[in-house]
PDB file of N, CA and C in Angstrom:
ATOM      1  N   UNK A   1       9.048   1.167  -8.810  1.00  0.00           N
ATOM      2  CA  UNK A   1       8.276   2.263  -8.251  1.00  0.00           C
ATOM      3  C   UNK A   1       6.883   1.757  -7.887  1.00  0.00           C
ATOM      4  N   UNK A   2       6.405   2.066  -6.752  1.00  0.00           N
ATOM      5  CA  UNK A   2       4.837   1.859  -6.167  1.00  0.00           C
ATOM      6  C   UNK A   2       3.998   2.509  -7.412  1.00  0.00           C
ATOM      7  N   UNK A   3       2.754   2.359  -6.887  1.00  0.00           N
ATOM      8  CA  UNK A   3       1.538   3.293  -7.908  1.00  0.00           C
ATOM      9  C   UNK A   3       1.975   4.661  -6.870  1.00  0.00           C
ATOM     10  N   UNK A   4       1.637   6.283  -7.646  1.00  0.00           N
ATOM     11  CA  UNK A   4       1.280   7.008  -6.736  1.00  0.00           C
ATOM     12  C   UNK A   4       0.210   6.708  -6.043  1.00  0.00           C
ATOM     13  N   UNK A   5       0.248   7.785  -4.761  1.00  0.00           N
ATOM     14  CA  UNK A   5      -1.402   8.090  -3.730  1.00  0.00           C
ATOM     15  C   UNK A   5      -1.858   8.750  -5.298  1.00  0.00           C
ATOM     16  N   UNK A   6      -1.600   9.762  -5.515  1.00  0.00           N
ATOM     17  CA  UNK A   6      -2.460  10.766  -6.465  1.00  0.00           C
ATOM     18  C   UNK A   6      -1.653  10.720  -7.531  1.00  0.00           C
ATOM     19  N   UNK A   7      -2.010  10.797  -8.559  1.00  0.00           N
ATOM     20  CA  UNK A   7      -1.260  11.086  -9.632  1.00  0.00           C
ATOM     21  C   UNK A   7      -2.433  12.158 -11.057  1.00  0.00           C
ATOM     22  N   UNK A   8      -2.236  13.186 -11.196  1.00  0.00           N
ATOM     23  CA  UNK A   8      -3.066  14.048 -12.644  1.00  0.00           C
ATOM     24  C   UNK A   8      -1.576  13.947 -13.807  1.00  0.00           C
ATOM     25  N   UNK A   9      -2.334  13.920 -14.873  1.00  0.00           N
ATOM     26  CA  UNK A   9      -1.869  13.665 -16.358  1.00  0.00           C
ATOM     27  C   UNK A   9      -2.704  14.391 -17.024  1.00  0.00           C
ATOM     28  N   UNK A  10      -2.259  15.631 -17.688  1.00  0.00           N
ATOM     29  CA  UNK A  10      -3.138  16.473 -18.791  1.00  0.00           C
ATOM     30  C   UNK A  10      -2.544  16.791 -20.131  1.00  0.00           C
ATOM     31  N   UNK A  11      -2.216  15.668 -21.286  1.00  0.00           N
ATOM     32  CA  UNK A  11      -1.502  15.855 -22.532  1.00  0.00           C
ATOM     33  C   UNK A  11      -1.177  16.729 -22.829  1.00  0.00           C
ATOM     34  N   UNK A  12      -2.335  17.337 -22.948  1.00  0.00           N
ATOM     35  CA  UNK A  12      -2.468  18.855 -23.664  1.00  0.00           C
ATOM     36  C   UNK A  12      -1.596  20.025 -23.414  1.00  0.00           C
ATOM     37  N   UNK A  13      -1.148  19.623 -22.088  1.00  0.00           N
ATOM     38  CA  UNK A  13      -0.103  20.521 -21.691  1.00  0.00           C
ATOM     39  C   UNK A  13       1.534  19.600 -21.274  1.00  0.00           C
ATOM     40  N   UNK A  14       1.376  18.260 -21.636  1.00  0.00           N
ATOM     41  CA  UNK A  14       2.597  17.802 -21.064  1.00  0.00           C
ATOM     42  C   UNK A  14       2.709  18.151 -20.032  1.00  0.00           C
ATOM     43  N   UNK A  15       1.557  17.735 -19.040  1.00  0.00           N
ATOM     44  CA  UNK A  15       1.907  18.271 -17.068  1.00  0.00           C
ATOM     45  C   UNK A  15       1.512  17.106 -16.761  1.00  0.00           C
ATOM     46  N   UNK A  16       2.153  16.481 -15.599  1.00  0.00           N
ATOM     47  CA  UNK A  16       2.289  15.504 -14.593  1.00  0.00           C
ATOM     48  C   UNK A  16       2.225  15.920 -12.971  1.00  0.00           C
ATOM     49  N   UNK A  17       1.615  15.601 -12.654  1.00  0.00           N
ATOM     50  CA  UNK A  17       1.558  15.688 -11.175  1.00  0.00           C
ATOM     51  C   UNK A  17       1.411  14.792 -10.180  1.00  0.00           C
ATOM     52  N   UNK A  18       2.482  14.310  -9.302  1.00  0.00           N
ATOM     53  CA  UNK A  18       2.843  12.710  -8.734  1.00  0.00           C
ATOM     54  C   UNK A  18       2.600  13.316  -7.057  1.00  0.00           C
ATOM     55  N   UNK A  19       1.784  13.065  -6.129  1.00  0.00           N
ATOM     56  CA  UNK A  19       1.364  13.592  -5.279  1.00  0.00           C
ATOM     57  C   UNK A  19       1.574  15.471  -5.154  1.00  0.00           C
ATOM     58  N   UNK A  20       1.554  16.042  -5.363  1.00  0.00           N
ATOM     59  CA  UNK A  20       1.228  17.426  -5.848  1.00  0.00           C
ATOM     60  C   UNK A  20       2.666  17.659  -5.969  1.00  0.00           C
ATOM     61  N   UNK A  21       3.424  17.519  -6.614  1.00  0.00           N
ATOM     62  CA  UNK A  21       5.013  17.603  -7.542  1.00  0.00           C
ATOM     63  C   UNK A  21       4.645  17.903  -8.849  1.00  0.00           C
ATOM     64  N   UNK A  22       4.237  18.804  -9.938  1.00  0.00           N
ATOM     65  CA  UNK A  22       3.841  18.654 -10.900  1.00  0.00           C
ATOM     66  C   UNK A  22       5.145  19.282 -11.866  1.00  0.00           C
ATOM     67  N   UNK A  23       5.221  18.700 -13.111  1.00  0.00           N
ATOM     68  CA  UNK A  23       5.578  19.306 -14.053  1.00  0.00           C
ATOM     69  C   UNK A  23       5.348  19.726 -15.449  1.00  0.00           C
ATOM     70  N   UNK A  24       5.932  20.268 -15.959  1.00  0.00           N
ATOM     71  CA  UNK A  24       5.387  20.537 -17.619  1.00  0.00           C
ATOM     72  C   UNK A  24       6.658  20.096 -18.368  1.00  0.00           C
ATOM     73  N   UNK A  25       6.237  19.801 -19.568  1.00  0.00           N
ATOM     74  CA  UNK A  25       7.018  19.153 -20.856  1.00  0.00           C
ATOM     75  C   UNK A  25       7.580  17.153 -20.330  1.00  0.00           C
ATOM     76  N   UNK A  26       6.638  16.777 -19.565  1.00  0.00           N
ATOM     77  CA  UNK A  26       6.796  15.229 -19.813  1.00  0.00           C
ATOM     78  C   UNK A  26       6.614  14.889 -21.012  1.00  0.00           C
ATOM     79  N   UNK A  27       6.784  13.889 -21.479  1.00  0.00           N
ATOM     80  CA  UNK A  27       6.564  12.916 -22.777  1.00  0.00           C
ATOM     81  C   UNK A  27       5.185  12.215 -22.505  1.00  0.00           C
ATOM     82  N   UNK A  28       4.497  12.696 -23.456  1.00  0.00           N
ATOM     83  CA  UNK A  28       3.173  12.466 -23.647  1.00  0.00           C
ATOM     84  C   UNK A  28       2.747  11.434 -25.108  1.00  0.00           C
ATOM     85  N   UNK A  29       4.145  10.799 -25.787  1.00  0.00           N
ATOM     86  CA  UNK A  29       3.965  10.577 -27.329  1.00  0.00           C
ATOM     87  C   UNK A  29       3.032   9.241 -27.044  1.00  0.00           C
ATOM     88  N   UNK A  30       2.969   8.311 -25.927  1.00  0.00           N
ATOM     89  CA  UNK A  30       2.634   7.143 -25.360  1.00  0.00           C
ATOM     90  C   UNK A  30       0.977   7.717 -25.557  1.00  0.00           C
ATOM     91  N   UNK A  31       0.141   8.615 -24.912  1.00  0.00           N
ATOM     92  CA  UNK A  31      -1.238   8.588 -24.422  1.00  0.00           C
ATOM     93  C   UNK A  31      -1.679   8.642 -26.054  1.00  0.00           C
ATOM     94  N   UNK A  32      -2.414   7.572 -25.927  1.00  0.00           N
ATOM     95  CA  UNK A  32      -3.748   8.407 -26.700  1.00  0.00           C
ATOM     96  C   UNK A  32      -4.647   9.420 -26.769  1.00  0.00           C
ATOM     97  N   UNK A  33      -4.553  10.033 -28.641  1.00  0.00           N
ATOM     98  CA  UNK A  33      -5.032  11.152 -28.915  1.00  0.00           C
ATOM     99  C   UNK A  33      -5.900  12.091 -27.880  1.00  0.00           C
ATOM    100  N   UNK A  34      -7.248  10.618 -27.852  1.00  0.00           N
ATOM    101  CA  UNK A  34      -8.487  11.148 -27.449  1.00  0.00           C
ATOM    102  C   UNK A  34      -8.540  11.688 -25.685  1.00  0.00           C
ATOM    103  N   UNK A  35      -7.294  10.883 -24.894  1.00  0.00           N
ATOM    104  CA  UNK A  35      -7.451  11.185 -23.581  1.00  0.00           C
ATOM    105  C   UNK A  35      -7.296  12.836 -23.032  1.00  0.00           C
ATOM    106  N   UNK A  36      -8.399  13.205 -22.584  1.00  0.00           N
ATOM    107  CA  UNK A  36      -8.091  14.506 -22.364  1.00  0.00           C
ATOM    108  C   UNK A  36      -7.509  15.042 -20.976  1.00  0.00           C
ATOM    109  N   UNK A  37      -7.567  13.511 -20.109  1.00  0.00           N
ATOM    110  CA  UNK A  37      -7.015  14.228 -18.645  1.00  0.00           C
ATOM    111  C   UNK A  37      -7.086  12.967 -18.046  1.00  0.00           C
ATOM    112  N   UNK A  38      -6.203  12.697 -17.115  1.00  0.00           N
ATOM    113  CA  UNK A  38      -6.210  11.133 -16.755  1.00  0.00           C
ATOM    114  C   UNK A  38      -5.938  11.331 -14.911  1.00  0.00           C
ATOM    115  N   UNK A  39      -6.960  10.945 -14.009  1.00  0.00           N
ATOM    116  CA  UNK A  39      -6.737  11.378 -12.430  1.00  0.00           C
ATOM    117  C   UNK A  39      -6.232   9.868 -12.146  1.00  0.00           C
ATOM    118  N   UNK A  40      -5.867   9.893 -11.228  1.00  0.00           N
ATOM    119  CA  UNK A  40      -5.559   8.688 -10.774  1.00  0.00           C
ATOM    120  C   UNK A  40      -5.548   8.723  -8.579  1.00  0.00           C
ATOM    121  N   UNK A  41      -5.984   8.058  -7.953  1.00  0.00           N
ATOM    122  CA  UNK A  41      -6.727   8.234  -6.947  1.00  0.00           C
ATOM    123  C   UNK A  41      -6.015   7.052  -5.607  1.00  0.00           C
ATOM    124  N   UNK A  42      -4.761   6.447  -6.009  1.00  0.00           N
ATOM    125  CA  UNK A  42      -3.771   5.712  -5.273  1.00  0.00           C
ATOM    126  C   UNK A  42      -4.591   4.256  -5.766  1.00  0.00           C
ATOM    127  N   UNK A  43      -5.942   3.790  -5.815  1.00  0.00           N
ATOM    128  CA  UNK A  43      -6.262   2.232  -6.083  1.00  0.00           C
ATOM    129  C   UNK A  43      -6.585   2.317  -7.537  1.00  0.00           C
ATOM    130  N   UNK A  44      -7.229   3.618  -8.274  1.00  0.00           N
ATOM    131  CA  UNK A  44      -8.481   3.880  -8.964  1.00  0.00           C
ATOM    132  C   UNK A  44      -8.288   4.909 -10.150  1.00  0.00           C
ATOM    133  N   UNK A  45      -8.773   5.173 -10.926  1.00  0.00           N
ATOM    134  CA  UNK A  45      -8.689   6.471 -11.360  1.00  0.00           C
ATOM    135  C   UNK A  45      -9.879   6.731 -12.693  1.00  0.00           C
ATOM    136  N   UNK A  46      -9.458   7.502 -13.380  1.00  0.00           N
ATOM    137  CA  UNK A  46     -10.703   7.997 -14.464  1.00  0.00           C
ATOM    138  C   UNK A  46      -9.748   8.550 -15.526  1.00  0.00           C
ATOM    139  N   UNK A  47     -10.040   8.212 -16.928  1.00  0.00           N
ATOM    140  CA  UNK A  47      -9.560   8.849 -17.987  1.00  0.00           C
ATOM    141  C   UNK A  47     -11.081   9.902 -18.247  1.00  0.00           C
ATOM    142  N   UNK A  48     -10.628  11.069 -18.830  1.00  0.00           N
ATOM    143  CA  UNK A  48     -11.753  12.190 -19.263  1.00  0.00           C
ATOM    144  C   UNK A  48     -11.286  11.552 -20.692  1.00  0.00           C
ATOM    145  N   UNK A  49     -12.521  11.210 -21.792  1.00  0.00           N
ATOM    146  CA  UNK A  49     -11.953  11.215 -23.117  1.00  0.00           C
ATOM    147  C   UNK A  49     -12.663  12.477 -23.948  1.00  0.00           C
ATOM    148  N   UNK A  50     -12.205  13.000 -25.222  1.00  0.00           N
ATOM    149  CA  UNK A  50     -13.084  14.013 -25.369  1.00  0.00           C
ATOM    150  C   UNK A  50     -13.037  13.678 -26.712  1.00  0.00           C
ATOM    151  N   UNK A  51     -13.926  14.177 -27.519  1.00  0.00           N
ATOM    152  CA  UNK A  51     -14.396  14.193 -28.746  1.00  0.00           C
ATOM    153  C   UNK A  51     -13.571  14.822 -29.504  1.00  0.00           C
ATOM    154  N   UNK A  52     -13.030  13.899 -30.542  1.00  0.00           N
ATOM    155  CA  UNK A  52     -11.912  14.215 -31.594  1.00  0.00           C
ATOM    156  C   UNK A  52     -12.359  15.673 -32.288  1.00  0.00           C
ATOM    157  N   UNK A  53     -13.320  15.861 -32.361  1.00  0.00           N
ATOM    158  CA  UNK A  53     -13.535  16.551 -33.571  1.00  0.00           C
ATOM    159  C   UNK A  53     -13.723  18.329 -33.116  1.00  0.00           C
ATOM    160  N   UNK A  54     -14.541  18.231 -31.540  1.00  0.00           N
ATOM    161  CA  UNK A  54     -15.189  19.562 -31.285  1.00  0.00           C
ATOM    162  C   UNK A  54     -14.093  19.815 -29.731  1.00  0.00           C
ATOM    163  N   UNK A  55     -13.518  18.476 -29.127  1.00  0.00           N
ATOM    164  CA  UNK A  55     -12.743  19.071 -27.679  1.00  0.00           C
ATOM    165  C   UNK A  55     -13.012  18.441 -26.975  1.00  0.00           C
ATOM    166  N   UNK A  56     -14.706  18.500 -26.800  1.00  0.00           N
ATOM    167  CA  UNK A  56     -15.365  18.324 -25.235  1.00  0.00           C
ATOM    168  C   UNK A  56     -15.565  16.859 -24.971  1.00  0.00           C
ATOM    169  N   UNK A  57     -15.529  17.240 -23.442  1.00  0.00           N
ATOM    170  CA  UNK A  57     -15.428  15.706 -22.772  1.00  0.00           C
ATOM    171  C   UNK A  57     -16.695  14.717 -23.101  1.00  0.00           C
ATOM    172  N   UNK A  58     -16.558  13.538 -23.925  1.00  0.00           N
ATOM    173  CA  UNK A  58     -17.627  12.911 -24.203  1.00  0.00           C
ATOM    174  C   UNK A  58     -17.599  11.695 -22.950  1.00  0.00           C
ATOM    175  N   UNK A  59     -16.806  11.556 -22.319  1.00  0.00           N
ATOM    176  CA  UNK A  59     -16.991  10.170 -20.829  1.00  0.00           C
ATOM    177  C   UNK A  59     -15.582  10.022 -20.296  1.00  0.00           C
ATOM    178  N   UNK A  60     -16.016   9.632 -19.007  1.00  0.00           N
ATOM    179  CA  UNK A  60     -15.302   9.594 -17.837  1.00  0.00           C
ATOM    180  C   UNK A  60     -15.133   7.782 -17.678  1.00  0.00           C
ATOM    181  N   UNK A  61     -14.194   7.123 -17.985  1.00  0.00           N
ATOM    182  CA  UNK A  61     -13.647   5.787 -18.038  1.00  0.00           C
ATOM    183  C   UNK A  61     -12.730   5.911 -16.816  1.00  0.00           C
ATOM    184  N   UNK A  62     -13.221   4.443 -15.809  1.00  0.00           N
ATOM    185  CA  UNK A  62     -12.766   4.196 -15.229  1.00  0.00           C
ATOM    186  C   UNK A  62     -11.747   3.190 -15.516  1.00  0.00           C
ATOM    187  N   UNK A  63     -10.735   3.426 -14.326  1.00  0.00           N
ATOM    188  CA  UNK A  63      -9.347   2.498 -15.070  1.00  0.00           C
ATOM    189  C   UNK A  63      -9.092   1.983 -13.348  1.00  0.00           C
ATOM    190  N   UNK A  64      -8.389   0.866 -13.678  1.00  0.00           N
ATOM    191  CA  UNK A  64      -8.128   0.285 -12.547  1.00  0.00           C
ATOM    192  C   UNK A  64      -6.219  -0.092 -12.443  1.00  0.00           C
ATOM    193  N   UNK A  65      -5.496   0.345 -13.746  1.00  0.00           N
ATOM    194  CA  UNK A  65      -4.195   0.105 -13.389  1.00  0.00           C
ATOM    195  C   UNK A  65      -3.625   1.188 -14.426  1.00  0.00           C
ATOM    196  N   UNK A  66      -2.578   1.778 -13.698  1.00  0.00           N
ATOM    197  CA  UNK A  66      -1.580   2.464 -14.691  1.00  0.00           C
ATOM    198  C   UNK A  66      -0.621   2.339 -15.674  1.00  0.00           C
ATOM    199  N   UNK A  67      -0.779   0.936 -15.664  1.00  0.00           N
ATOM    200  CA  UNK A  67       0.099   0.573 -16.982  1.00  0.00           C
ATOM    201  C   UNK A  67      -0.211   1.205 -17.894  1.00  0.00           C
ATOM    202  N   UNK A  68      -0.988   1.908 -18.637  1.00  0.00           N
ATOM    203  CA  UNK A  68      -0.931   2.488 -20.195  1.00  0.00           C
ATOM    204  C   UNK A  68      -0.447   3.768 -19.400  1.00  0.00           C
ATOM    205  N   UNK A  69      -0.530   4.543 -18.808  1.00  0.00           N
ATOM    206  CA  UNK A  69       0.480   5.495 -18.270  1.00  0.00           C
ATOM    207  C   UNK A  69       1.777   5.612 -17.976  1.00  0.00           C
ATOM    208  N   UNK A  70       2.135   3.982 -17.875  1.00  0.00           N
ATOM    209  CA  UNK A  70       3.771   3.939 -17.363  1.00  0.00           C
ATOM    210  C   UNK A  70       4.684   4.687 -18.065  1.00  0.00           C
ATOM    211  N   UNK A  71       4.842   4.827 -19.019  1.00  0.00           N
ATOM    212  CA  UNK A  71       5.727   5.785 -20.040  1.00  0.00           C
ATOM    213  C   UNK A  71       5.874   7.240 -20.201  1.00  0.00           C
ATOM    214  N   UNK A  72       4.477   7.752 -19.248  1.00  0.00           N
ATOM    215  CA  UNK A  72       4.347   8.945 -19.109  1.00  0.00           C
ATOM    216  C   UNK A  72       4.976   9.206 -17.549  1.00  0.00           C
ATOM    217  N   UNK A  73       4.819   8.335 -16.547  1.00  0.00           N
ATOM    218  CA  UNK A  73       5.100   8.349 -15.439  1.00  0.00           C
ATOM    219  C   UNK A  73       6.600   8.181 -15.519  1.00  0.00           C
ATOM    220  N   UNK A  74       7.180   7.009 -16.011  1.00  0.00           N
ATOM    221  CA  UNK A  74       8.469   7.115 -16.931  1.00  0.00           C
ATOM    222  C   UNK A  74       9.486   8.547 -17.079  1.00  0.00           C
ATOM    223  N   UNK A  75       8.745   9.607 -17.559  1.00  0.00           N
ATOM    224  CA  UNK A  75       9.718  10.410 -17.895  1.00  0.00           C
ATOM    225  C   UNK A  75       9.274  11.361 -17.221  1.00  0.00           C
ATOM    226  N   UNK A  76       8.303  11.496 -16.036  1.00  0.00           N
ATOM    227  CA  UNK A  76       7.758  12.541 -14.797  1.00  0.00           C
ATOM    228  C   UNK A  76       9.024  12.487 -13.851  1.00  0.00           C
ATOM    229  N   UNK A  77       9.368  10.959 -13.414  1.00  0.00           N
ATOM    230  CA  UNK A  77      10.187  10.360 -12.705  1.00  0.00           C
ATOM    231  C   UNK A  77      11.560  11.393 -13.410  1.00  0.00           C
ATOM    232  N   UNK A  78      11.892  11.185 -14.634  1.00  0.00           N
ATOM    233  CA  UNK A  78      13.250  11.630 -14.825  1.00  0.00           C
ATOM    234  C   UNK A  78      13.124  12.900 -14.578  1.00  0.00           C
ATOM    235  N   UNK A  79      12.492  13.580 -15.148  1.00  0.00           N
ATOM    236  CA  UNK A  79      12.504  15.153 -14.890  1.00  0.00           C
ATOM    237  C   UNK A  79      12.719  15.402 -13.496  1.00  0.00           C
ATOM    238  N   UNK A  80      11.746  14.883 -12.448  1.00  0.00           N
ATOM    239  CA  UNK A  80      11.427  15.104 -11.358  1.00  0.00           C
ATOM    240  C   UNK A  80      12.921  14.590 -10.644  1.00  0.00           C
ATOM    241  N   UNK A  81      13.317  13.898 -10.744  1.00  0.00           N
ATOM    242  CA  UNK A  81      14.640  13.264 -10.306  1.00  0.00           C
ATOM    243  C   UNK A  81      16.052  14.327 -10.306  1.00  0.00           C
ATOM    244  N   UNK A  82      16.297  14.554 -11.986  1.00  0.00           N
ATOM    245  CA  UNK A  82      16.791  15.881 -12.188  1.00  0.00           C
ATOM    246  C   UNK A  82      16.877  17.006 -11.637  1.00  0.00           C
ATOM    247  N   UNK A  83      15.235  16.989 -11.286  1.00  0.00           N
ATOM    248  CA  UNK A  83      14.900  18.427 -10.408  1.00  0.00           C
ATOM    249  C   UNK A  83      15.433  18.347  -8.916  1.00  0.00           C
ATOM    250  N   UNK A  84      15.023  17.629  -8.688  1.00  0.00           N
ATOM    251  CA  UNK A  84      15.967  16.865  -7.473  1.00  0.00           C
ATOM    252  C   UNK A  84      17.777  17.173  -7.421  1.00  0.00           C
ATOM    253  N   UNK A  85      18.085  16.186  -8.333  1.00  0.00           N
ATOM    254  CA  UNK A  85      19.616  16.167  -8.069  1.00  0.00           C
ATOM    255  C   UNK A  85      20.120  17.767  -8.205  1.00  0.00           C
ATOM    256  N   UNK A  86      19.661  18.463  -9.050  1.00  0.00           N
ATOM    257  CA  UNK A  86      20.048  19.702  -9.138  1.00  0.00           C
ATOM    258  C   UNK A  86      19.735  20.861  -7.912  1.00  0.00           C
ATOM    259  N   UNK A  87      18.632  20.325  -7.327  1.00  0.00           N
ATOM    260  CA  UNK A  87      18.540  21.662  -6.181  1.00  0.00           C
ATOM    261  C   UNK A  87      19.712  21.059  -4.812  1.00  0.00           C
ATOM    262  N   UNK A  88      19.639  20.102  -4.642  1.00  0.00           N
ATOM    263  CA  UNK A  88      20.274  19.117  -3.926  1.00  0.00           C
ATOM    264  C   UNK A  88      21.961  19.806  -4.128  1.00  0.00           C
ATOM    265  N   UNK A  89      22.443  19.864  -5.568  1.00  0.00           N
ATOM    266  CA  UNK A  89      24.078  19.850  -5.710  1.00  0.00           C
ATOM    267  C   UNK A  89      23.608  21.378  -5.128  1.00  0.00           C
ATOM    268  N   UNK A  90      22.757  22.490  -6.029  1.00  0.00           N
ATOM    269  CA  UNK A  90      22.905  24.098  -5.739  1.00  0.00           C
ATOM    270  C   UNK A  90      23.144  24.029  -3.927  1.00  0.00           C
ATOM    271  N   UNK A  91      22.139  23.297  -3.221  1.00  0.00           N
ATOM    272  CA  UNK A  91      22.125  23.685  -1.782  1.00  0.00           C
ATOM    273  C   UNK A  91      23.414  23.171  -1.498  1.00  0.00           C
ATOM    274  N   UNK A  92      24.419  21.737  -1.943  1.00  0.00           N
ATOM    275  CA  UNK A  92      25.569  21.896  -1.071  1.00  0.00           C
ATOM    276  C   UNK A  92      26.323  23.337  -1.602  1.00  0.00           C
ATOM    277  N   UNK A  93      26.613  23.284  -3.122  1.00  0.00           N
ATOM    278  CA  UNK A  93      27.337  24.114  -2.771  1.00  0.00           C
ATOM    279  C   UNK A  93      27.015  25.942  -2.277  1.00  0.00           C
ATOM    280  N   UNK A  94      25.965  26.078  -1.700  1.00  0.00           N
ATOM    281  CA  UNK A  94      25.951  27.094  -1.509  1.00  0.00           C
ATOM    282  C   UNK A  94      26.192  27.285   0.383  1.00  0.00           C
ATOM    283  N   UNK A  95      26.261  25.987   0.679  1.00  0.00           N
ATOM    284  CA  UNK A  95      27.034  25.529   2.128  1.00  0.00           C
ATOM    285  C   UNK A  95      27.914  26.519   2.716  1.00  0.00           C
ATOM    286  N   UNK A  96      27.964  26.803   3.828  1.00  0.00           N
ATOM    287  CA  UNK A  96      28.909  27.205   4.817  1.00  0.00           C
ATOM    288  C   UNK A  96      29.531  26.872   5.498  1.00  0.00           C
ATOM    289  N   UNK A  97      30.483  26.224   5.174  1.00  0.00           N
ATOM    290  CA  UNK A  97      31.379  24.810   6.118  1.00  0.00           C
ATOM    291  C   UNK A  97      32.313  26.258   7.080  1.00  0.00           C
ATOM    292  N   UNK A  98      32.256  25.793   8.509  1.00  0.00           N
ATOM    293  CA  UNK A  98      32.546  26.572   9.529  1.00  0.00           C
ATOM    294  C   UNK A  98      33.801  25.723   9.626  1.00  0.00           C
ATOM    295  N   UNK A  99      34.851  26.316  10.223  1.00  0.00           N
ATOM    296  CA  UNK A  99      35.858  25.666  10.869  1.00  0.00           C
ATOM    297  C   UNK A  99      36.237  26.274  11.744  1.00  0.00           C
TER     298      UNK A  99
END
């Protein structure tokens, strides 16, 4: 798989979003605690980290590769795939084969 153009990651909710495709309940067991939101920008991106104790965002870390994400992207892919194969089978069979 390429890097996405865009890619958002928000733990907190197990949501993924791979050029605006988003979902909820990815596998998040991979990120660390502290990351509170992770953008990613097709070359570039920014982790938000936030303060263990009170929530709030204490810095904006720039990242330059998605490897510590791969595992989360990992199981965006399956879901998203799923989601796929399944609307895919509903639309054939809801087909109108003419004869």
């Amino acid at each position: 798989m390429t890097a996405p153009m865009r890619a958002t990651i928000i733990p907190s909710d197990q949501f993924c979003s791979v050029d605006g495709v988003g979902f909820h309940g990815v596998d998040m067991t991979s990120v660390a605690p502290e990351v509170h939101a992770m953008q990613w920008y097709g070359t570039h991106g920014e982790i938000e980290v936030q303060d263990p104790l009170n929530g709030k965002v204490i810095s904006n870390d720039i990242i330059n590769s998605l490897d510590a994400f791969q595992a989360v992207l990992d199981s965006y892919w399956e879901i998203r795939s799923a989601e796929e194969s399944a609307a895919a089978q509903a639309e054939q069979e809801n087909q109108v084969i003419e004869v």
